[in-house]
Protein backbone atom coordinates (compact mmCIF):
# COMPACT_ATOMS: atom_id res chain seq x y z
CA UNK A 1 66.40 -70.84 18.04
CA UNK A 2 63.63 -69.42 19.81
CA UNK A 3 61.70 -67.42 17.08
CA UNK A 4 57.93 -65.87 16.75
CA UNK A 5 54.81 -67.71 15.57
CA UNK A 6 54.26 -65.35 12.85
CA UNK A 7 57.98 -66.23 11.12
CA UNK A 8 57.14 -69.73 10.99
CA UNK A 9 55.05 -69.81 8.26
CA UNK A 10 51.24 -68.56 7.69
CA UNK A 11 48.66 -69.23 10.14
CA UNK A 12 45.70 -71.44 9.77
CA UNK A 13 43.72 -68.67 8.54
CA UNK A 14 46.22 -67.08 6.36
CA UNK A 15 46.36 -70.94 5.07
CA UNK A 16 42.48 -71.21 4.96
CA UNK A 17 42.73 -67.92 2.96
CA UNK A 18 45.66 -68.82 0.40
CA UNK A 19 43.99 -72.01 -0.35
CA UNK A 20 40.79 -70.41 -1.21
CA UNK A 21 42.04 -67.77 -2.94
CA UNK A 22 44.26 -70.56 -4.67
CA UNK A 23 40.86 -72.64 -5.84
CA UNK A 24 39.16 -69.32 -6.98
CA UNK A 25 41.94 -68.18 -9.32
CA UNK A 26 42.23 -71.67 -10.80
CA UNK A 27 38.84 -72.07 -11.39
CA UNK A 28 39.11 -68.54 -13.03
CA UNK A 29 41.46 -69.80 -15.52
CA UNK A 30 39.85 -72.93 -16.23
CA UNK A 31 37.05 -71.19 -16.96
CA UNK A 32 38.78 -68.92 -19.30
CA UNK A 33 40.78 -71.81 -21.08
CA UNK A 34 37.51 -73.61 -21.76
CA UNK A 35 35.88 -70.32 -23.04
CA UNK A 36 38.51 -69.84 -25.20
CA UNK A 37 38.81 -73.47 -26.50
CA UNK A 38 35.20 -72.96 -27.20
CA UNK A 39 34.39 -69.98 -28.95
CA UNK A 40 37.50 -71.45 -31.33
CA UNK A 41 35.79 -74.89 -32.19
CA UNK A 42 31.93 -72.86 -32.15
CA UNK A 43 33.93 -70.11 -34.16
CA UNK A 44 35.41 -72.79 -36.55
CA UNK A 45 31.38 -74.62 -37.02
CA UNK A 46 30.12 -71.40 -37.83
């Protein structure tokens, strides 16, 4: 059971990365779902 670093999972910075690349794709979508939800209710008003 003596295995590598690397097959043990990511590394800090691979973490660091994922996570940030996690946030920036959700934010992404939320700001496309509340585009969306908007330009149906400003779409509806006008």
């Amino acid at each position: 059971m003596n295995e590598p670093r690397l097959n043990q999972g990511p590394t800090d910075e691979q973490r660091r990365r994922i996570r940030r690349n996690a946030v920036v794709l959700g934010l992404l979508a939320l700001g496309i779902y509340v585009a969306f939800i908007a330009s149906g209710v400003l779409g509806l008003r006008g």
